[in-house]
Protein backbone atom coordinates (compact mmCIF):
# COMPACT_ATOMS: atom_id res chain seq x y z
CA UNK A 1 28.98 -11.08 7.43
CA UNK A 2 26.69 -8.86 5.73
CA UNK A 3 24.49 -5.94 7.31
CA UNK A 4 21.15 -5.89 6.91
CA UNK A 5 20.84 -2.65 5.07
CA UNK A 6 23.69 -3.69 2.75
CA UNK A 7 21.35 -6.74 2.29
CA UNK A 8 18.36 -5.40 1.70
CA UNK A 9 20.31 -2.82 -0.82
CA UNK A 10 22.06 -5.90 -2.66
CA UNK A 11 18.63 -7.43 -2.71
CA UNK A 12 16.22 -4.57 -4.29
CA UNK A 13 19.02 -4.01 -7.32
CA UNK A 14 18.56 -7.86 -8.26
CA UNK A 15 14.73 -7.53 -8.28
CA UNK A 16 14.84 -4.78 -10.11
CA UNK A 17 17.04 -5.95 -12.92
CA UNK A 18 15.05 -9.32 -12.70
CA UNK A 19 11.62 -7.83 -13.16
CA UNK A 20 11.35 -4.46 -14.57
CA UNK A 21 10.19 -2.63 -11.16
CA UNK A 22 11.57 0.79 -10.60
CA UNK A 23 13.44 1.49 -7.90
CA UNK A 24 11.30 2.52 -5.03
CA UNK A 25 9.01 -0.36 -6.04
CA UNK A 26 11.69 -2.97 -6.15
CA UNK A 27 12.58 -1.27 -2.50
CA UNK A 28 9.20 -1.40 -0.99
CA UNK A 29 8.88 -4.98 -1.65
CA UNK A 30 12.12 -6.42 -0.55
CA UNK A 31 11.49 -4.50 2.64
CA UNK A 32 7.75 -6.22 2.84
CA UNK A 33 10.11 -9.61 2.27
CA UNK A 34 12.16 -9.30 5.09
CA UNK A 35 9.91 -7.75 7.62
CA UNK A 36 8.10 -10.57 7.20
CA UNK A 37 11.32 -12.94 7.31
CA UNK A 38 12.00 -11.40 10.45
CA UNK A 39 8.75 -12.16 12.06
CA UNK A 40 6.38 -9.07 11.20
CA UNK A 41 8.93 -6.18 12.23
CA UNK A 42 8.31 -2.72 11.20
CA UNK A 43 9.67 -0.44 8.63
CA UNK A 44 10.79 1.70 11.75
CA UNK A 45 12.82 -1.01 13.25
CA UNK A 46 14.46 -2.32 9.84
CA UNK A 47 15.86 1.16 10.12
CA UNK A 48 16.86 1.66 13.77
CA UNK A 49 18.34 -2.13 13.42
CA UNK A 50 20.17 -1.52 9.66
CA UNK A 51 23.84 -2.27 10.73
CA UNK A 52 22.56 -5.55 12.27
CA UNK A 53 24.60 -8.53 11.01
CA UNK A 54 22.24 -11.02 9.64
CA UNK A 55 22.32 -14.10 10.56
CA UNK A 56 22.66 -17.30 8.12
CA UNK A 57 18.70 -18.65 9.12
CA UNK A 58 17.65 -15.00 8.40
CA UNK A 59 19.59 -15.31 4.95
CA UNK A 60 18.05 -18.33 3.94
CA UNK A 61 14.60 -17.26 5.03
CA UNK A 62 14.80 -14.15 3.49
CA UNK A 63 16.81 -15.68 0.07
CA UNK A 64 13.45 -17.81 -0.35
CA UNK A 65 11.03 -15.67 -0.26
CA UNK A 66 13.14 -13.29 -2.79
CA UNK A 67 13.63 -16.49 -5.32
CA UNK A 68 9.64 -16.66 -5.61
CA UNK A 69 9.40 -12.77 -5.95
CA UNK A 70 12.17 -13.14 -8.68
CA UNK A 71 10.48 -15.96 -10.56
CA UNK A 72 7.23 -13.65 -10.93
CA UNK A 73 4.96 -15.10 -7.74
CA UNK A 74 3.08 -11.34 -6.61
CA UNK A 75 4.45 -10.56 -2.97
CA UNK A 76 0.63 -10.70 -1.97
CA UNK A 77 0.96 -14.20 -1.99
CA UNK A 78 4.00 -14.39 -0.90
CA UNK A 79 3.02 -12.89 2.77
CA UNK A 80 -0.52 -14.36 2.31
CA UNK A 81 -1.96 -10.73 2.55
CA UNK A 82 -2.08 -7.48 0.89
CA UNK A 83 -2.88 -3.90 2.67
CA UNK A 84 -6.10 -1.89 1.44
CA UNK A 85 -7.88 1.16 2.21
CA UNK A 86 -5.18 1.12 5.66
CA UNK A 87 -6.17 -2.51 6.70
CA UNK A 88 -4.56 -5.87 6.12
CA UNK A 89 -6.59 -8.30 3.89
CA UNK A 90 -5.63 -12.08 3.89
CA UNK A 91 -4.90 -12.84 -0.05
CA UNK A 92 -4.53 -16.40 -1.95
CA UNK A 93 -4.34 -17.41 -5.37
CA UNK A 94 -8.31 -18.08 -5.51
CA UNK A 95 -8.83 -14.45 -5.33
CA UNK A 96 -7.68 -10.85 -7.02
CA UNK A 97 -5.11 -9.23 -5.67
CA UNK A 98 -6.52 -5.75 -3.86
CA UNK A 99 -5.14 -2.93 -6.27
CA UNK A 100 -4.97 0.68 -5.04
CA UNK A 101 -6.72 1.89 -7.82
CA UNK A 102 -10.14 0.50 -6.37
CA UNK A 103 -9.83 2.64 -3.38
CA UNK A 104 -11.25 5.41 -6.19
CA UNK A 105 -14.26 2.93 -6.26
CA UNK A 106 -14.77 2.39 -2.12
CA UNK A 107 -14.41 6.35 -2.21
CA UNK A 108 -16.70 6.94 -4.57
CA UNK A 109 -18.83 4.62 -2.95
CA UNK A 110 -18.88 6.28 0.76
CA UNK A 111 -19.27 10.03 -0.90
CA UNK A 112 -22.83 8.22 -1.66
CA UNK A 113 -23.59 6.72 1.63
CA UNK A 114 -24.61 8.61 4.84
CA UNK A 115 -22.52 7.97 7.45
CA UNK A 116 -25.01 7.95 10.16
CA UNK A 117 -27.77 6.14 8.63
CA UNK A 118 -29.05 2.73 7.90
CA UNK A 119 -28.49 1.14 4.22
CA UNK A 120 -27.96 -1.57 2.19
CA UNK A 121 -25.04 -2.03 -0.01
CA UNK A 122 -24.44 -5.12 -2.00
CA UNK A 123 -20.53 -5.29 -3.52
CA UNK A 124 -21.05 -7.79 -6.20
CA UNK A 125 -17.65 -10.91 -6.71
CA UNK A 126 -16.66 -9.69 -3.87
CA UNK A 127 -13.34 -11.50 -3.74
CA UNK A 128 -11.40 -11.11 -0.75
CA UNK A 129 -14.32 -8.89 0.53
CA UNK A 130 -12.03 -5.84 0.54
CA UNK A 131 -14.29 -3.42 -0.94
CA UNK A 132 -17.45 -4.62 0.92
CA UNK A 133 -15.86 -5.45 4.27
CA UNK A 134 -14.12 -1.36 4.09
CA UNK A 135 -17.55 -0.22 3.40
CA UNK A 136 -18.72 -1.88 6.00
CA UNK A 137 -16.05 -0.45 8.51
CA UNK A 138 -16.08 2.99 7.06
CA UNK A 139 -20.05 3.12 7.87
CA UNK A 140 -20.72 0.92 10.84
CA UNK A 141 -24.73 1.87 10.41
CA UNK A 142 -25.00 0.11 6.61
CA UNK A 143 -25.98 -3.69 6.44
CA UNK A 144 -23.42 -4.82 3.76
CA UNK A 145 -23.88 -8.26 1.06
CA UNK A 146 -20.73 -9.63 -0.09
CA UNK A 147 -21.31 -11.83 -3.12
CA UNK A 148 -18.73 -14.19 -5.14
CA UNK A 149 -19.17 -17.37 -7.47
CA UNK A 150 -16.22 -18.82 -6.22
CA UNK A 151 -16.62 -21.11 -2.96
CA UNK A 152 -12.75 -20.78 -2.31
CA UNK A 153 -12.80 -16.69 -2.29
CA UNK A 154 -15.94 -16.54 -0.39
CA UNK A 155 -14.24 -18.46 2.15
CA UNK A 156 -11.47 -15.90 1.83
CA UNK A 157 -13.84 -13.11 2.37
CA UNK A 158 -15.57 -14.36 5.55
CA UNK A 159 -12.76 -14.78 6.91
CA UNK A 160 -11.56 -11.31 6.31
CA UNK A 161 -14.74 -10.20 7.76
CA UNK A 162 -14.15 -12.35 11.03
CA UNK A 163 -10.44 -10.97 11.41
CA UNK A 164 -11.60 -7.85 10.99
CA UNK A 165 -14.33 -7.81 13.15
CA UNK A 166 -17.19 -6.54 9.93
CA UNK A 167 -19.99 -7.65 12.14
CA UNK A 168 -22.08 -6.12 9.32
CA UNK A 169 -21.46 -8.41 6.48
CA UNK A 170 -23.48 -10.84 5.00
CA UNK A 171 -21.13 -13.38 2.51
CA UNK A 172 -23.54 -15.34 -0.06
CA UNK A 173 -22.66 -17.74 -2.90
CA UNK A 174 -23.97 -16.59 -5.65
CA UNK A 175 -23.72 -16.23 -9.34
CA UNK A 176 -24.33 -12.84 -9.66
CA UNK A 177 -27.63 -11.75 -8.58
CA UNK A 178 -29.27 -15.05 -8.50
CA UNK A 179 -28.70 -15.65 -4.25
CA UNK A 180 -30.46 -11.67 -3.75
CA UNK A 181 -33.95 -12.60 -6.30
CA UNK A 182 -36.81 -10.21 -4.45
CA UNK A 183 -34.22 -7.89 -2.78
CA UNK A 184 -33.37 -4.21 -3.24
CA UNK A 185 -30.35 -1.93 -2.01
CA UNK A 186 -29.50 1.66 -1.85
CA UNK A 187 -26.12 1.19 -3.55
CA UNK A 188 -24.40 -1.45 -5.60
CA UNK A 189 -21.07 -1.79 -6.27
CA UNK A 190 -18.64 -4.18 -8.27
CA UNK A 191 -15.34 -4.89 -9.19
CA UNK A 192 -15.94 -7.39 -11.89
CA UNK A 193 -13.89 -9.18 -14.62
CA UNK A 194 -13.04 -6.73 -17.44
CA UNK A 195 -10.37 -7.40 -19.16
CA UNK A 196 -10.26 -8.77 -22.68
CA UNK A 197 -10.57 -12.42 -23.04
CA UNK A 198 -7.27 -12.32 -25.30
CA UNK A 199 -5.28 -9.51 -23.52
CA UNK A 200 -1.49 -10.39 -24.00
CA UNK A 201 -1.00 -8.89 -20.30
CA UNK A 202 -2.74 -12.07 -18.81
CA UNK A 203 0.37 -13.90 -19.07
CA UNK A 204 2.19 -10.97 -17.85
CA UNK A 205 3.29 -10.38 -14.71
CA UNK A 206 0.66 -10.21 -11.36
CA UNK A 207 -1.77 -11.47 -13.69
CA UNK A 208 -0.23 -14.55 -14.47
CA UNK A 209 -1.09 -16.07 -10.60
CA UNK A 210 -4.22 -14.35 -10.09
CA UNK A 211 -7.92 -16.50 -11.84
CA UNK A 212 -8.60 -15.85 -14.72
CA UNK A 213 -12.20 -15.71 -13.90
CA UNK A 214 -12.04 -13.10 -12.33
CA UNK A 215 -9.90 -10.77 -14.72
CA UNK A 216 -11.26 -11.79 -18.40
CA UNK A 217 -15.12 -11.07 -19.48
CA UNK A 218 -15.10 -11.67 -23.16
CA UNK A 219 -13.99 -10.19 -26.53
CA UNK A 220 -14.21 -6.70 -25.50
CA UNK A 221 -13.81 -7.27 -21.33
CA UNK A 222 -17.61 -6.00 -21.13
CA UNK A 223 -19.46 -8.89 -20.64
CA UNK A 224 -20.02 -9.33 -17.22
CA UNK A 225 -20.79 -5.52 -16.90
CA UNK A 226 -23.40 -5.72 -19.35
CA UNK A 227 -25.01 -7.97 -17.46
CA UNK A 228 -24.62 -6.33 -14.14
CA UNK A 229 -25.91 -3.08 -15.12
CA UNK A 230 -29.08 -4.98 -16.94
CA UNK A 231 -29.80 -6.70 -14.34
CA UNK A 232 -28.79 -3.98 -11.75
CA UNK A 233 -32.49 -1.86 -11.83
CA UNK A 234 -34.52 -4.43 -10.73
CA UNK A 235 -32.55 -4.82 -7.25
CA UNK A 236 -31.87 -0.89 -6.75
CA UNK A 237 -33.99 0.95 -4.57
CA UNK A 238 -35.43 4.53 -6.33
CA UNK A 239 -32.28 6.75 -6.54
CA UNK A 240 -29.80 4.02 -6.10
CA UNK A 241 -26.73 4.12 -7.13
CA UNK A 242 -24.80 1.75 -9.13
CA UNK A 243 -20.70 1.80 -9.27
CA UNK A 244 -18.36 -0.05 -11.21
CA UNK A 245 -14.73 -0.20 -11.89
CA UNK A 246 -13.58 -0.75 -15.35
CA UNK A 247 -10.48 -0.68 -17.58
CA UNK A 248 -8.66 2.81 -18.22
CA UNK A 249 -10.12 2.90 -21.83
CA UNK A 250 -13.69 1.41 -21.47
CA UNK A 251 -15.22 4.63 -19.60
CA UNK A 252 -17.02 5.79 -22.84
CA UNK A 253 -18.57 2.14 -23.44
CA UNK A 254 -19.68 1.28 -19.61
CA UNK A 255 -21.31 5.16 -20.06
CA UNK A 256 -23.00 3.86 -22.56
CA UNK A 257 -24.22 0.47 -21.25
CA UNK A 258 -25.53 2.62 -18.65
CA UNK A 259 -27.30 5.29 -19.95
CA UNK A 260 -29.09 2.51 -22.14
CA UNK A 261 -30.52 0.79 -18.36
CA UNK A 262 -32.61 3.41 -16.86
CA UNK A 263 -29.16 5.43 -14.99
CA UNK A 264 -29.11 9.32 -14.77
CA UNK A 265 -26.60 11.12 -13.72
CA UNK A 266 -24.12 8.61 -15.47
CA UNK A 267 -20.36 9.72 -15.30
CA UNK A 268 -16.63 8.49 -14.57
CA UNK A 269 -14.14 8.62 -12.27
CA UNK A 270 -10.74 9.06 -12.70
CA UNK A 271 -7.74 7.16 -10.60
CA UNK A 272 -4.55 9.51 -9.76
CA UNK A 273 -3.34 9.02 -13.08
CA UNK A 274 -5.88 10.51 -14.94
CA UNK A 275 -7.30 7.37 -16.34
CA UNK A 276 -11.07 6.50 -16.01
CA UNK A 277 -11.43 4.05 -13.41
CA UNK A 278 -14.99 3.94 -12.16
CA UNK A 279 -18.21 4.44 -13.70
CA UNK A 280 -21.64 5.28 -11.74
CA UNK A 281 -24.65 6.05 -12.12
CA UNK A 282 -28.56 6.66 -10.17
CA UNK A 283 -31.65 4.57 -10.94
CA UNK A 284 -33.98 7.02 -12.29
């Protein structure tokens, strides 16, 4: 009979040879599988319990959630949830995944708001509510709007909000600004569709389970933005700020959709990598 460890060991080299992940990824997510085959454990008791001999239910449990990580389904779905900004948000396939790389845009976002004062934010296709609802948390004094087109992730979002007890969320339908007409906020922010309509990584990994409506926004993956920022002035209070994630190569073009909307102080962020990530900028 088989230890765990050895297992777990066995299992990460298949994953890795099966999709590309490097090792510590590959390792990571088989140890997300099977603490959640075993019933939620932690990564501190996988270790204390690694000699364990596994039992043939554990195997089988554990041996089908690794076939659906192997045939490219994102672990996110797998476990039905997907840890951001330190919290766990529920994830399905109506929704984007949370990527770590928006955390630059939530912390960009709370440098901007005080944390003992009252606002309004408004985080535009919201999603699973992950960058709203951790705005919301991170400053307990801002009234927070969570908008999304799509029924299914709205649904997704409140209840994220619920479980996490955001008592300061709002969650409207909405296509775009068109549920907020006549309303104003100290800070917008969006993580909207931006990649291009023909990108060959759509039908690439992640990607491939995630809607497509909210990844593509036309030939160049600047559609949606352009609107967003057009539209953006006439719901920003004076000195507002506007903040929006983009693709690693599109930080010259959303500066420029910008500066051509009535922002100052218009500049980009960049993630860990040294990519541009987010771009911002104040209603003058």
């Amino acid at each position: 009979m088989a230890k765990l460890k050895s297992l777990m060991s066995c299992a990460a080299n298949r994953l890795q040879q099966a999709s590309g992940l490097d090792q510590t990824e590959a390792r990571i997510e088989i140890r997300a599988l099977m603490q959640h085959s075993l019933g939620g454990v932690n990564h501190a008791w996988l270790i204390a319990h690694g000699d364990d001999t596994v039992t043939d239910a554990l195997r089988v449990r554990f041996e089908s959630l690794l076939a659906r990580r192997i045939q490219g389904e994102p672990v996110a779905h797998i476990l039905g949830r997907r840890e951001f900004y330190g919290r766990d948000f529920a994830v399905t396939p109506d929704t984007l995944i949370p990527r770590p790389d928006t955390e630059i845009l939530v912390e960009t976002a709370l440098d901007r708001i005080p944390p003992d004062q009252a606002c309004e934010i408004l985080d535009m296709g919201t999603g699973t509510g992950a960058i709203g609802i951790t705005l919301a948390l991170e400053r307990p004094h801002a009234q927070v709007t969570i908008l999304d087109y799509s029924e299914a992730a709205l649904a997704i979002a409140r209840e994220n909000a619920r479980q996490l007890s955001a008592h300061n969320v709002a969650a409207l339908h909405s296509d775009w600004f068109s549920a907020v007409q006549g309303q104003r906020f100290d800070l917008i922010v969006s993580n909207p569709p931006y990649v291009e309509a023909d990108d060959p990584h759509l039908q690439q990994g992640d990607l491939r389970f995630e809607p497509i409506t909210a990844l593509a926004s036309g030939t160049d993956g600047l559609d949606d933005i352009r609107r967003i920022v057009a539209h953006a002035p006439m719901h920003l209070k004076p000195s507002g700020w506007l903040i929006i994630e983009h693709g690693y190569n599109q930080g010259e073009a959303v500066r420029s959709i910008f500066s051509g909307h009535y922002f100052a102080n218009v500049h980009t962020v960049q993630d860990l990598a040294g990519h541009d990530r987010v771009t911002l900028g104040q209603l003058t």
